[in-house]
Protein backbone atom coordinates (compact mmCIF):
# COMPACT_ATOMS: atom_id res chain seq x y z
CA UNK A 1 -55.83 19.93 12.50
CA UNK A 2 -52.89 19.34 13.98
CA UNK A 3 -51.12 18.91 17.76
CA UNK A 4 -49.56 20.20 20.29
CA UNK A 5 -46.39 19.07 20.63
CA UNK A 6 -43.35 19.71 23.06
CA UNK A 7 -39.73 18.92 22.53
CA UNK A 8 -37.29 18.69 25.88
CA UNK A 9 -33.72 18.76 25.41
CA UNK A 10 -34.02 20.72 21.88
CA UNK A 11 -30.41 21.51 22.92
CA UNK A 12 -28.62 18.24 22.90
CA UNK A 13 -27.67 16.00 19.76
CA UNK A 14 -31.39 13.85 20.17
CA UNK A 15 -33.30 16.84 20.24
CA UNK A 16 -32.05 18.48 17.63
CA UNK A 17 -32.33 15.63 15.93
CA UNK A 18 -36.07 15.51 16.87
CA UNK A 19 -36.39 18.99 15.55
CA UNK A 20 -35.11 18.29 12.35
CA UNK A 21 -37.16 14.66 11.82
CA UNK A 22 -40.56 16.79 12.57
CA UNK A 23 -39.65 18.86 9.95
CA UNK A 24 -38.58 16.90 7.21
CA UNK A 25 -41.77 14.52 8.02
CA UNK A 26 -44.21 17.34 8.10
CA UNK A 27 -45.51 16.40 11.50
CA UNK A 28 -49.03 18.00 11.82
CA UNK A 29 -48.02 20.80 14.24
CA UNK A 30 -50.26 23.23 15.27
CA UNK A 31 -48.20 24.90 18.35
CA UNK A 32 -44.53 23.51 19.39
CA UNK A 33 -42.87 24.31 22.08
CA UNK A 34 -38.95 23.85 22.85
CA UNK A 35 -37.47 23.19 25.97
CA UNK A 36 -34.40 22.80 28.09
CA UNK A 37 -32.67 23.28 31.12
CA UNK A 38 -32.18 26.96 32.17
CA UNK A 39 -28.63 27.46 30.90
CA UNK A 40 -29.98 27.81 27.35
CA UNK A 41 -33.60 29.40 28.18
CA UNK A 42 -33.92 32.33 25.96
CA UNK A 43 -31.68 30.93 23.21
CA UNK A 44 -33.36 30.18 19.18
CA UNK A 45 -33.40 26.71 17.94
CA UNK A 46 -34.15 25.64 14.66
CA UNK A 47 -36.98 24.19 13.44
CA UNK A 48 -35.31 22.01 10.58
CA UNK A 49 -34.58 23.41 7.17
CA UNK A 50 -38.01 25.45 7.21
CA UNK A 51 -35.77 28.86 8.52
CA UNK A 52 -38.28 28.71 11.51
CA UNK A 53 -36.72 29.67 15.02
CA UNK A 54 -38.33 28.76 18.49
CA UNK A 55 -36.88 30.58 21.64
CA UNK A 56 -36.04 28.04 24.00
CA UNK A 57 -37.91 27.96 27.26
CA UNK A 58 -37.05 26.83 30.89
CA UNK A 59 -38.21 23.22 31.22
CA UNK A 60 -38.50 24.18 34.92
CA UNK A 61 -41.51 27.11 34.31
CA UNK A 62 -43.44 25.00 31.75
CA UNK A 63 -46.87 24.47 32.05
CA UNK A 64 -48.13 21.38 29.69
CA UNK A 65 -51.52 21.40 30.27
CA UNK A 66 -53.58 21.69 27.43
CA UNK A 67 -50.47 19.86 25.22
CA UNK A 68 -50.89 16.94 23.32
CA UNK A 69 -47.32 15.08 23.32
CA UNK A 70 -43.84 15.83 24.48
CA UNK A 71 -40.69 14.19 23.49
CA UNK A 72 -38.23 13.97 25.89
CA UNK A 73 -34.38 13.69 25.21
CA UNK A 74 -32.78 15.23 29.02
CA UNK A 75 -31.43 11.90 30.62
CA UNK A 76 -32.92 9.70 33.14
CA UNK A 77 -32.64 11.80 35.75
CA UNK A 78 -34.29 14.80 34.63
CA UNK A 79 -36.83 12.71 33.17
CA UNK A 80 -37.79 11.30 36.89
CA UNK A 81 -38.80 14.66 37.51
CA UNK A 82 -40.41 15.96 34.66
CA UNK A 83 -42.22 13.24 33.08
CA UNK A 84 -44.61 12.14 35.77
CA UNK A 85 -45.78 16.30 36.19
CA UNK A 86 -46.26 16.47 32.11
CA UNK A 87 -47.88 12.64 31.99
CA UNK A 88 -50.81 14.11 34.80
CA UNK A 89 -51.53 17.42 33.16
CA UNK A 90 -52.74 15.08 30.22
CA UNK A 91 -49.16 15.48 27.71
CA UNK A 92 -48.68 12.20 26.58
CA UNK A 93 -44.84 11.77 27.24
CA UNK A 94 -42.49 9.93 24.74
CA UNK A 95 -39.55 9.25 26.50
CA UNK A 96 -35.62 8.73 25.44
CA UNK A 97 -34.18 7.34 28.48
CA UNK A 98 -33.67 4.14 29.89
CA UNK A 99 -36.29 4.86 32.99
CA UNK A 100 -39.28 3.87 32.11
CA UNK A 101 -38.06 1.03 29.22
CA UNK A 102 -38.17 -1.60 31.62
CA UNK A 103 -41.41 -0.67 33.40
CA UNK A 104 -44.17 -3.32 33.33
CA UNK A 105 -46.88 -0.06 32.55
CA UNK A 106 -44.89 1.49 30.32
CA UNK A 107 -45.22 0.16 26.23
CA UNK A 108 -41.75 0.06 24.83
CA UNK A 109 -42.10 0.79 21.07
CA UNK A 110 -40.60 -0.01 17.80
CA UNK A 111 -43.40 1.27 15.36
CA UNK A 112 -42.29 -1.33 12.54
CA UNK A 113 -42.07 -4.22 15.25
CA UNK A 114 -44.83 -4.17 18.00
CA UNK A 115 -47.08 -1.17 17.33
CA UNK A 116 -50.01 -2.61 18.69
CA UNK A 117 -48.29 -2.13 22.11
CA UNK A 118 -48.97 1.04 22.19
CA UNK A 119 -52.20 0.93 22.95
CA UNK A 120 -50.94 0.15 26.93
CA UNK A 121 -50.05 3.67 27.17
CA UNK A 122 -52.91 5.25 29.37
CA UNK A 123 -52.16 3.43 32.14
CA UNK A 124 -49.13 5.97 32.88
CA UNK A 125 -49.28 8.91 29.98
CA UNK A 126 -45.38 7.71 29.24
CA UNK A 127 -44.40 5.69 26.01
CA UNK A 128 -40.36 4.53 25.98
CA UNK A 129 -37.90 4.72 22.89
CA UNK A 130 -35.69 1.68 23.36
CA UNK A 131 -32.03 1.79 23.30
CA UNK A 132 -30.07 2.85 19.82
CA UNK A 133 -28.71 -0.34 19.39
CA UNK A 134 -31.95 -2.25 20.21
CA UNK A 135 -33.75 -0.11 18.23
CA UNK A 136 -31.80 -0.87 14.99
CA UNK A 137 -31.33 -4.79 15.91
CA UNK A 138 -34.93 -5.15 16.11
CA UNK A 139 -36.22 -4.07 13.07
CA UNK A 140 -33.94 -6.27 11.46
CA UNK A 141 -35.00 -9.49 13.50
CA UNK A 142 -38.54 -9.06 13.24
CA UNK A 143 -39.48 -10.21 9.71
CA UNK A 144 -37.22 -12.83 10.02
CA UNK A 145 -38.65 -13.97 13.71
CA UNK A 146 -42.65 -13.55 11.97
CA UNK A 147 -41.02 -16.27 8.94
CA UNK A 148 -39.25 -19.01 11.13
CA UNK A 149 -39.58 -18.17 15.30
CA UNK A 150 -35.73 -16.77 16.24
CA UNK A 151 -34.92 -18.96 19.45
CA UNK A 152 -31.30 -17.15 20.39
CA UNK A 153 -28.93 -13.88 18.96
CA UNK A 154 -25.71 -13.00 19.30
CA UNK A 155 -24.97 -9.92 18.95
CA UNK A 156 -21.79 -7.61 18.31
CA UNK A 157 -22.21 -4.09 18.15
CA UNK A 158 -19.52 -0.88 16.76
CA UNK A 159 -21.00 1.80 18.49
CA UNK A 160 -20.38 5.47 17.27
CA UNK A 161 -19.36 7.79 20.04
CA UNK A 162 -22.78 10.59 19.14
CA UNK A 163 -24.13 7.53 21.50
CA UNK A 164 -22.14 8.97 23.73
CA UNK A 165 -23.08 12.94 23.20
CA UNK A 166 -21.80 15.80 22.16
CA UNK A 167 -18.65 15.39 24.81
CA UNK A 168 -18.21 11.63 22.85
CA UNK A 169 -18.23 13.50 19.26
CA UNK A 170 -15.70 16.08 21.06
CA UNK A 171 -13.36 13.58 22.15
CA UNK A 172 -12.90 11.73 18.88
CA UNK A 173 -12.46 14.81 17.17
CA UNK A 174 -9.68 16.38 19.84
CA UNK A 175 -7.50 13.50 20.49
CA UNK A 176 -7.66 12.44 16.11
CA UNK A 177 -6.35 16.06 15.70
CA UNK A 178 -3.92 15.76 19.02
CA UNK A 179 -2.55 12.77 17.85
CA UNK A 180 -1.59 13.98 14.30
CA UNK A 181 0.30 17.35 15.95
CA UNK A 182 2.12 15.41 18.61
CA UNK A 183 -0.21 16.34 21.63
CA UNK A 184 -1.71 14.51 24.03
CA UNK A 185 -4.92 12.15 23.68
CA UNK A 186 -5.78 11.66 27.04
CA UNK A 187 -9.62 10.20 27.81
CA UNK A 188 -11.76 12.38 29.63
CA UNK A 189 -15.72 11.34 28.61
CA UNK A 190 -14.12 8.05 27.55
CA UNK A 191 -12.21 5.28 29.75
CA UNK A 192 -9.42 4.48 27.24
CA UNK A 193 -8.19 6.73 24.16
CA UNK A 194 -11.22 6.34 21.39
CA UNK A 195 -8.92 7.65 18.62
CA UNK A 196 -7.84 5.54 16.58
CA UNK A 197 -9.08 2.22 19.30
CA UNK A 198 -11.96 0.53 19.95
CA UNK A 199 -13.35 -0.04 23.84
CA UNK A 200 -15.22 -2.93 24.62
CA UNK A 201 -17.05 -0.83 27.26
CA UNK A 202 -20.52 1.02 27.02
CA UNK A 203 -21.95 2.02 30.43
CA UNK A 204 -21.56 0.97 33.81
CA UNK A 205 -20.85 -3.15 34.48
CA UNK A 206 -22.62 -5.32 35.81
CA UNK A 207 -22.00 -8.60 38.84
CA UNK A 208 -21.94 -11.32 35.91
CA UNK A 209 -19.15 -9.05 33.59
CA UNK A 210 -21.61 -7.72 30.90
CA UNK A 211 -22.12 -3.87 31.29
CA UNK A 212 -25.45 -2.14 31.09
CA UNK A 213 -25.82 -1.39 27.94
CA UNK A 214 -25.65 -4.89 26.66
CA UNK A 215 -28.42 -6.03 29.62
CA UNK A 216 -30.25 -3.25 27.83
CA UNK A 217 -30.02 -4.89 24.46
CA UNK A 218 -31.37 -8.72 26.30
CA UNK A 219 -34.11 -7.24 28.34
CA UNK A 220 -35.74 -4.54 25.46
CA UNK A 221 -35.23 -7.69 22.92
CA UNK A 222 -37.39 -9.93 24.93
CA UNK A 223 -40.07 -7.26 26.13
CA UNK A 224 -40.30 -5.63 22.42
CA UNK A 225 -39.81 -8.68 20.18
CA UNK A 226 -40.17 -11.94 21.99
CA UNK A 227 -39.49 -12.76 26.09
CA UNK A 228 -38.42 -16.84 24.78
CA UNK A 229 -35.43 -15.16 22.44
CA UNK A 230 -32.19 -15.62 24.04
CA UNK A 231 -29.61 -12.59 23.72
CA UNK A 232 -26.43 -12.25 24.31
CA UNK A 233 -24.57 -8.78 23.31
CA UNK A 234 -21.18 -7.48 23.30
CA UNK A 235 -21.03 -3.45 22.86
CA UNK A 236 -18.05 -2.05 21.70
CA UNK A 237 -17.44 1.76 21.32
CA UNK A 238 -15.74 2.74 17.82
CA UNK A 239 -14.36 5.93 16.59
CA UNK A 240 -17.08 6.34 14.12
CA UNK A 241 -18.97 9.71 14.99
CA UNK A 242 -22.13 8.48 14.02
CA UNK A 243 -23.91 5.47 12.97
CA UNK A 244 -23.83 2.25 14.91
CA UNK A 245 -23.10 -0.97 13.32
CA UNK A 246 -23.85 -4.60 14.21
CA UNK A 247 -23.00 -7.99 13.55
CA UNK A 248 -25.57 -10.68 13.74
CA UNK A 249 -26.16 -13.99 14.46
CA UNK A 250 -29.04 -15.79 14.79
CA UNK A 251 -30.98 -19.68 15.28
CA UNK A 252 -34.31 -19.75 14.81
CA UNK A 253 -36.75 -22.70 15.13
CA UNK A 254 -37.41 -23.51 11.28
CA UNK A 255 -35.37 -23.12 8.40
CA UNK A 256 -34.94 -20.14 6.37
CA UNK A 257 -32.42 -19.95 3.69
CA UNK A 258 -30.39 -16.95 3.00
CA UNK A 259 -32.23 -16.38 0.01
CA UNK A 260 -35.59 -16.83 0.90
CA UNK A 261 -33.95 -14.25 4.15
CA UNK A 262 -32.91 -11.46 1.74
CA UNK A 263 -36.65 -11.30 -0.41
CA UNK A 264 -38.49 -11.02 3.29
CA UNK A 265 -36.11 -8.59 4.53
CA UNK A 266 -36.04 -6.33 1.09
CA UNK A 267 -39.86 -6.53 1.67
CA UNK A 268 -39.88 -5.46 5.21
CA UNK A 269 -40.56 -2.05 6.59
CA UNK A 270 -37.77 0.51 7.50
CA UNK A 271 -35.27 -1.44 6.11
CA UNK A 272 -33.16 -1.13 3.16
CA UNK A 273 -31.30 -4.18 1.78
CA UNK A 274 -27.95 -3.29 0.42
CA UNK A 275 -26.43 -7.24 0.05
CA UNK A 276 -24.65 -7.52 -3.26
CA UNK A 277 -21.55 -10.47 -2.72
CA UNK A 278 -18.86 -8.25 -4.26
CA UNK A 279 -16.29 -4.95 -3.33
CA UNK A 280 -18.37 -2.49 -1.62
CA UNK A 281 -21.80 -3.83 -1.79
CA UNK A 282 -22.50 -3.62 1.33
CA UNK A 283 -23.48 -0.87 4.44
CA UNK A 284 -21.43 1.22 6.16
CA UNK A 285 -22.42 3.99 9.06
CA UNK A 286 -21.30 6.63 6.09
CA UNK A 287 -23.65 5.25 3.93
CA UNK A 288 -26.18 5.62 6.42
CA UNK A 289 -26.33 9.01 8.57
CA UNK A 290 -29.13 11.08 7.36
CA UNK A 291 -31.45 8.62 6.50
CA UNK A 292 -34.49 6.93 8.13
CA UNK A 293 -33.68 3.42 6.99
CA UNK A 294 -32.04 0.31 8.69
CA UNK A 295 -29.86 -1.08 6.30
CA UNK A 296 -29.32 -4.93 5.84
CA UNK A 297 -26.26 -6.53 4.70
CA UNK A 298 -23.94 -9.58 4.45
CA UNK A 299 -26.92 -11.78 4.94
CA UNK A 300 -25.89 -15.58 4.92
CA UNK A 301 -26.13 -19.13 5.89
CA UNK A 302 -24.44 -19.85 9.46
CA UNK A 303 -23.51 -23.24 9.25
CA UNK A 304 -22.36 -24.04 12.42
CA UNK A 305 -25.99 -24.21 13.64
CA UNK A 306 -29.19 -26.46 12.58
CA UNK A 307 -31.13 -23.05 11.43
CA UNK A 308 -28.55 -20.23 11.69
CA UNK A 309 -28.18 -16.97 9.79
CA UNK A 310 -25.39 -14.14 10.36
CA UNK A 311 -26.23 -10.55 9.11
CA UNK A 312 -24.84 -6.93 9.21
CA UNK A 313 -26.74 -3.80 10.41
CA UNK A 314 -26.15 -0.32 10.46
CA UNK A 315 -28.54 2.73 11.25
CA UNK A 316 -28.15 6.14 12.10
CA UNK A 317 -28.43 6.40 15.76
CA UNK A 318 -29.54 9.37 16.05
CA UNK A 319 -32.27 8.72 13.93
CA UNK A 320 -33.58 5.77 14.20
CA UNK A 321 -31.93 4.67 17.31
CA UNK A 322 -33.33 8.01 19.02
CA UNK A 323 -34.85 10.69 17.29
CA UNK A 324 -36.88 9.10 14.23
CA UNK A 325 -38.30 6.33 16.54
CA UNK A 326 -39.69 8.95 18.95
CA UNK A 327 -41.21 10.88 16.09
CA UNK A 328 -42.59 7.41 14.35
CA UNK A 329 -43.91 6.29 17.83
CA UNK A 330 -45.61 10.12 17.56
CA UNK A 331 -47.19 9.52 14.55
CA UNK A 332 -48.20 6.21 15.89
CA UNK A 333 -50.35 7.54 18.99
CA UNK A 334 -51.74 10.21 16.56
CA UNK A 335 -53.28 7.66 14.35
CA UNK A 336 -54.12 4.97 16.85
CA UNK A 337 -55.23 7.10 20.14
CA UNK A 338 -55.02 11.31 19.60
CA UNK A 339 -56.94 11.67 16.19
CA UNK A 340 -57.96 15.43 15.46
CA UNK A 341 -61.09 15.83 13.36
């Protein structure tokens, strides 16, 4: 037997993204249903490469009693409505936003890093994906912080603008063409020109400088890996349309050669070590959109600490920055919590 299972915001980049990841991971499905907002009620989305179509209903008219799971991809502030009405009628919500990441009764989950977490869902009905760039980070510190205790990161992200949306993807696209032709490449979903630039500037800032996003990457570190690991992140938006990258630095308490780094990491689950010390053998976001893996590279001795490593990582954030961890976390609840005979 299968579930139940909702998707909300089948419309956008995550949930179609969701759409396709239940597909291609045979989810046990025995009823979906596909929501959004009432613009695109009535509209067909696909279910994957199967060549099924669901019509899209009005998120507003849905009833979800007697459904299993939802996945939610419609923002923060749709999600304040929704989520709570779906979490009482007994559908388990697994939420994309940043609203419930933070909350004390809420498990934040990265399957391959703190699973057991889960198990703190009941007391709301509402699991949280963490942030893309957490998400990917994570997975890539956590075999290392099991082998010798990480004590601080530093973090550089190159954010692709599909973090962004559809309107980011729409940008890059319009002002790379406008700037070949001659036209003009003025921002509109961006603060500076993203063509061809980089913009040290993801969400809103903060009173101490740093903008959301990277408080996002310190607070989800400490509540999904490890509250003593010190992180500091700057997030920088690059005219990549999708994959994120990041550079890596960390100290840890014990010593752990590069080496010795590489065998645990090509060991460890979700990732995919691609570290060869010559032209090309490493990760890039190309490399990388479509797939389910993290994927490790550059891994080496930093030497201007007692127990230092530095590290690139790149993911698809779509996947598993959004879409593949909500699925994964799905999968998770269905072994641990919503079994079916």
């Amino acid at each position: 037997m299968g579930y139940r299972v909702v998707v909300a915001g089948a419309t956008g980049n995550v949930g179609r993204e969701m759409l396709n990841i239940l597909a291609e991971r045979e989810f046990p499905i025995d009823d979906l249903a596909v929501l959004a907002s009432s613009r695109s009620a009535g509209d067909m989305a696909d279910f994957g490469e199967t060549g099924k179509q669901y019509k899209i209903q009005n998120i507003e008219h849905f009833d979800p009693t007697g459904w299993d799971m939802a996945l939610f991809a419609i923002g923060s502030e749709a999600t304040k409505v929704y989520a709570p009405k779906f979490a009482a009628a007994g559908c388990t919500v697994i939420d994309n936003s940043s609203l419930y990441r933070m909350d004390p009764d809420v498990p934040l989950i990265v399957p391959e890093v703190n699973p057991e977490a889960i198990d703190g869902y009941r007391v709301k009905n509402i699991i949280a994906n963490p942030n893309c760039s957490t998400a990917q980070m994570v997975v890539a510190l956590k075999p290392i912080h099991d082998a010798a205790k990480i004590t601080r990161v530093v973090v550089a992200t190159y954010q692709s603008v599909s973090g962004a949306g559809k309107a980011g993807m729409d940008e890059l696209f319009e002002q790379s063409r406008n700037i070949f032709v001659g036209d003009s490449a003025e921002p509109k979903k961006f603060t500076k020109q993203i063509a061809f630039n980089v913009i040290p500037h993801i969400d809103s800032f903060l009173d101490d400088g740093s903008t959301k996003e990277e408080w996002k990457m310190v607070v989800e570190t400490k509540k999904i890996l490890d509250p003593k690991i010190k992180v500091t992140a700057t997030c920088v938006r690059v005219p990549v349309f999708v994959g994120h990258s990041e550079a890596i630095n960390i100290e840890m308490e014990n010593e752990l050669s590069a080496e010795d780094a590489q065998k645990i990491l090509r060991e460890a689950p979700g990732i995919m070590l691609v570290d060869k010390r010559e032209d090309g053998g490493y990760a890039t976001p190309i490399e990388c959109v479509g797939d389910f893996a993290t994927y490790v590279s550059r891994v080496r001795e930093d030497s201007t600490v007692e127990n230092g490593l530095a590290l690139w990582c790149v993911s698809d954030n779509l996947r598993k920055g959004a879409a593949l961890n909500a699925v994964q976390i799905a999968e998770l609840l269905g072994r641990r919590h919503l079994k079916k005979d």
